[in-house]
C-alpha atoms as a PDB file:
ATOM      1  CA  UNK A   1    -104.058 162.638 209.128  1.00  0.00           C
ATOM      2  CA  UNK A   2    -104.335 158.867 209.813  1.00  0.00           C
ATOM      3  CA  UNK A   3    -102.453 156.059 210.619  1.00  0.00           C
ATOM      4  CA  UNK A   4    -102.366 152.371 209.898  1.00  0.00           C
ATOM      5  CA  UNK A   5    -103.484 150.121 213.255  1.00  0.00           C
ATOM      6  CA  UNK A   6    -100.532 148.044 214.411  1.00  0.00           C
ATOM      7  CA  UNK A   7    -102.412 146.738 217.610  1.00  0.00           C
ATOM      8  CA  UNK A   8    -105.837 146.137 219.081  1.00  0.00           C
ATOM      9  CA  UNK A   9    -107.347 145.050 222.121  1.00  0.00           C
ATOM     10  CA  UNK A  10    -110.918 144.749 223.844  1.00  0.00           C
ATOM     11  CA  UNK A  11    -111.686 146.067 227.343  1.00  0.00           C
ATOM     12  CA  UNK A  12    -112.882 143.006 228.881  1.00  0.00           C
ATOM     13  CA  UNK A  13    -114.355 144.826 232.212  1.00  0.00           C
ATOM     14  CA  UNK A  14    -116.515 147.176 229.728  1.00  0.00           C
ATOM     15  CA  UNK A  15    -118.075 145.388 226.592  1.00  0.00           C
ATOM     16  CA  UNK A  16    -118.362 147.125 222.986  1.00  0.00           C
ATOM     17  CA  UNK A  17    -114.934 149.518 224.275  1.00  0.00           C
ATOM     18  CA  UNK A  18    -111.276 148.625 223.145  1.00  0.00           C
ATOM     19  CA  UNK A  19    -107.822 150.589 222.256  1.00  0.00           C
ATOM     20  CA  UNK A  20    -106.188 150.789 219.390  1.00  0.00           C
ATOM     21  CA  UNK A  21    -102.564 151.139 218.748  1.00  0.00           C
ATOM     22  CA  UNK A  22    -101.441 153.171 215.644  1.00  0.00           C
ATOM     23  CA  UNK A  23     -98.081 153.175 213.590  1.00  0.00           C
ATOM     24  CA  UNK A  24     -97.307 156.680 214.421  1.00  0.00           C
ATOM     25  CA  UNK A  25     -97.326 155.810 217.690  1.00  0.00           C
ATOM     26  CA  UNK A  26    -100.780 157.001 219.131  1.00  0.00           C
ATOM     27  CA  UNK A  27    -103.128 154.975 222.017  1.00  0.00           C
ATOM     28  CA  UNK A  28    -106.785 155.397 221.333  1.00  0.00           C
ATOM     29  CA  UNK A  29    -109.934 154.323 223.675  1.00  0.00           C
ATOM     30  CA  UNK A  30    -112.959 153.802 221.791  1.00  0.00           C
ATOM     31  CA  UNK A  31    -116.271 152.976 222.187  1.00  0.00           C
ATOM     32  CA  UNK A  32    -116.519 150.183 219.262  1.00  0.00           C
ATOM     33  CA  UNK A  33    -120.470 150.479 219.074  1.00  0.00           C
ATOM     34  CA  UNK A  34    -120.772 154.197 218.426  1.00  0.00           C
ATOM     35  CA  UNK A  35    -116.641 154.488 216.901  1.00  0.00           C
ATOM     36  CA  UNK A  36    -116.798 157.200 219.444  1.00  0.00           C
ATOM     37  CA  UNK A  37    -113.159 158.683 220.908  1.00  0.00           C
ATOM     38  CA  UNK A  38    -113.251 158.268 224.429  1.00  0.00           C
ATOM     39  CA  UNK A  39    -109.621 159.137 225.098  1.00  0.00           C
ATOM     40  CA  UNK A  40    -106.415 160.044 223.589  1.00  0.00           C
ATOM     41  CA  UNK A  41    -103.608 159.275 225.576  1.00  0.00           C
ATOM     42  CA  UNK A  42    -100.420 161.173 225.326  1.00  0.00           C
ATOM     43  CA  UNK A  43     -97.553 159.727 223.098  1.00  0.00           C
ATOM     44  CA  UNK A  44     -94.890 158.379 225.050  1.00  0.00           C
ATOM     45  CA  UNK A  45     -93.480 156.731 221.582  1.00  0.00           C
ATOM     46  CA  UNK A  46     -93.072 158.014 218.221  1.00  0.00           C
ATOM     47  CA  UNK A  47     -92.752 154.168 217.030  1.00  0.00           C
ATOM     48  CA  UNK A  48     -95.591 151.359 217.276  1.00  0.00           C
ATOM     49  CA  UNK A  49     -97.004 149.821 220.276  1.00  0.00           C
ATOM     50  CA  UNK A  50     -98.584 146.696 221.540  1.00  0.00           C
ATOM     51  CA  UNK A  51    -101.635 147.153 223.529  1.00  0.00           C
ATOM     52  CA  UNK A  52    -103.353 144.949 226.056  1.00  0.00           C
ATOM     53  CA  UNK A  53    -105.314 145.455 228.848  1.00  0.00           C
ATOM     54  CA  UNK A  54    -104.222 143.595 232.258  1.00  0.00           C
ATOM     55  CA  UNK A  55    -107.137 144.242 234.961  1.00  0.00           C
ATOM     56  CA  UNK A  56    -108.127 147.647 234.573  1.00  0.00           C
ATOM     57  CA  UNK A  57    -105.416 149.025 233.354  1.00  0.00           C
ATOM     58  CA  UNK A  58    -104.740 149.372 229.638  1.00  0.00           C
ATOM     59  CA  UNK A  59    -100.722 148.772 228.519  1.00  0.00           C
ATOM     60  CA  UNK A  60     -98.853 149.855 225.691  1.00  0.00           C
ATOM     61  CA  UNK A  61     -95.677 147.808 224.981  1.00  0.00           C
ATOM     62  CA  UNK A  62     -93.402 149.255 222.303  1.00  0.00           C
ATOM     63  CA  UNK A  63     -92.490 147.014 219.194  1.00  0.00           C
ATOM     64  CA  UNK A  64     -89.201 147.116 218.246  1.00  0.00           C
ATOM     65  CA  UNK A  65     -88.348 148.679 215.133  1.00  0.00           C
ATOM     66  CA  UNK A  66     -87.318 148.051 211.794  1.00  0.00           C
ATOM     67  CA  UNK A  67     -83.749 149.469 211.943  1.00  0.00           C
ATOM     68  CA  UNK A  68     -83.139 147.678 215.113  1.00  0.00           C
ATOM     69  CA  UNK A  69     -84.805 144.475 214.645  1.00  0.00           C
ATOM     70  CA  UNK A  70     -82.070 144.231 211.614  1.00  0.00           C
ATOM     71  CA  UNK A  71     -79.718 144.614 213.507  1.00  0.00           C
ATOM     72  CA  UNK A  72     -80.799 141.991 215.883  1.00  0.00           C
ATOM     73  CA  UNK A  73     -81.658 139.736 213.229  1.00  0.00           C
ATOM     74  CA  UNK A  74     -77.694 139.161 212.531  1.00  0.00           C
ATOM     75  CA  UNK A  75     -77.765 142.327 209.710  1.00  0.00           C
ATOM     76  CA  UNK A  76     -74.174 142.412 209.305  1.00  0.00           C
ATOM     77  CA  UNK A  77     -73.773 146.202 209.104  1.00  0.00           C
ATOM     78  CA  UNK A  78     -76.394 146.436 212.234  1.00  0.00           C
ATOM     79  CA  UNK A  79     -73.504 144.609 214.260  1.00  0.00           C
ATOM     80  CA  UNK A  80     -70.672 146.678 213.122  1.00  0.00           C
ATOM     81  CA  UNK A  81     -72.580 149.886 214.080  1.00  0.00           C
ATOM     82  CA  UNK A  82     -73.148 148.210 217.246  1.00  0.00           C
ATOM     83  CA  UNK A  83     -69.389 147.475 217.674  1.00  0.00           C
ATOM     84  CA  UNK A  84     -68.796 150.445 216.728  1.00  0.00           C
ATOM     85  CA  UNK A  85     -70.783 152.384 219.182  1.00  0.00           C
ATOM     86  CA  UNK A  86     -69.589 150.061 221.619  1.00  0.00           C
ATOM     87  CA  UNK A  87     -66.281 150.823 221.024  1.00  0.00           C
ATOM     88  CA  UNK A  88     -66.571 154.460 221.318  1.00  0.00           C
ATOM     89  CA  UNK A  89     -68.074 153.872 225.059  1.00  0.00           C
ATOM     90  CA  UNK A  90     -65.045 152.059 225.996  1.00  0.00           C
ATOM     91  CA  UNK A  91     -66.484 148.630 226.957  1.00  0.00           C
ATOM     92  CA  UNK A  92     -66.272 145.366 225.810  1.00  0.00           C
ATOM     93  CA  UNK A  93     -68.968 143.795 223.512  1.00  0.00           C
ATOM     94  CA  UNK A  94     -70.851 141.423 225.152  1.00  0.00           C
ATOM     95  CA  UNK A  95     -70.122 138.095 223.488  1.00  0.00           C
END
């Protein structure tokens, strides 16, 4: 099975090694000279992430999706759903 890359990013404290993000949500370490798999981490996300590394320590940042960037974007139906939901909590809309 693969998976289109959404995100990449190079291990700056260990040259030729750098993660890769894929659509379906996975987080790979690889060693970029050999293409070897170093690590799989476990999937926290079933949507894309952004990854970067900050010190040491590799991040994964999840991208919003399609359905709710819509909806963000002023998607007409995305903001009734949200009023609707809304609604059935019992709050007010945030204006």
């Amino acid at each position: 099975m693969s998976s289109p890359i959404v995100s990449v990013a190079l291990d700056n404290r260990r040259p030729g090694r750098g993660a890769v993000s894929l659509l379906d949500g996975q987080v790979l370490y690889l060693d970029l000279k050999t293409w070897a798999l170093l690590h799989k981490f476990p999937r926290v996300s079933n949507g894309p992430s952004r990854v970067m590394f900050a010190k040491d320590k590799l991040v994964a940042v999840p991208l919003p999706s399609i359905h709710s960037a819509g909806a963000t974007a002023g998607n007409a139906s995305g903001q009734a759903r949200e009023r609707h939901r809304v609604d059935e909590i019992g709050e007010k809309p945030i204006e």
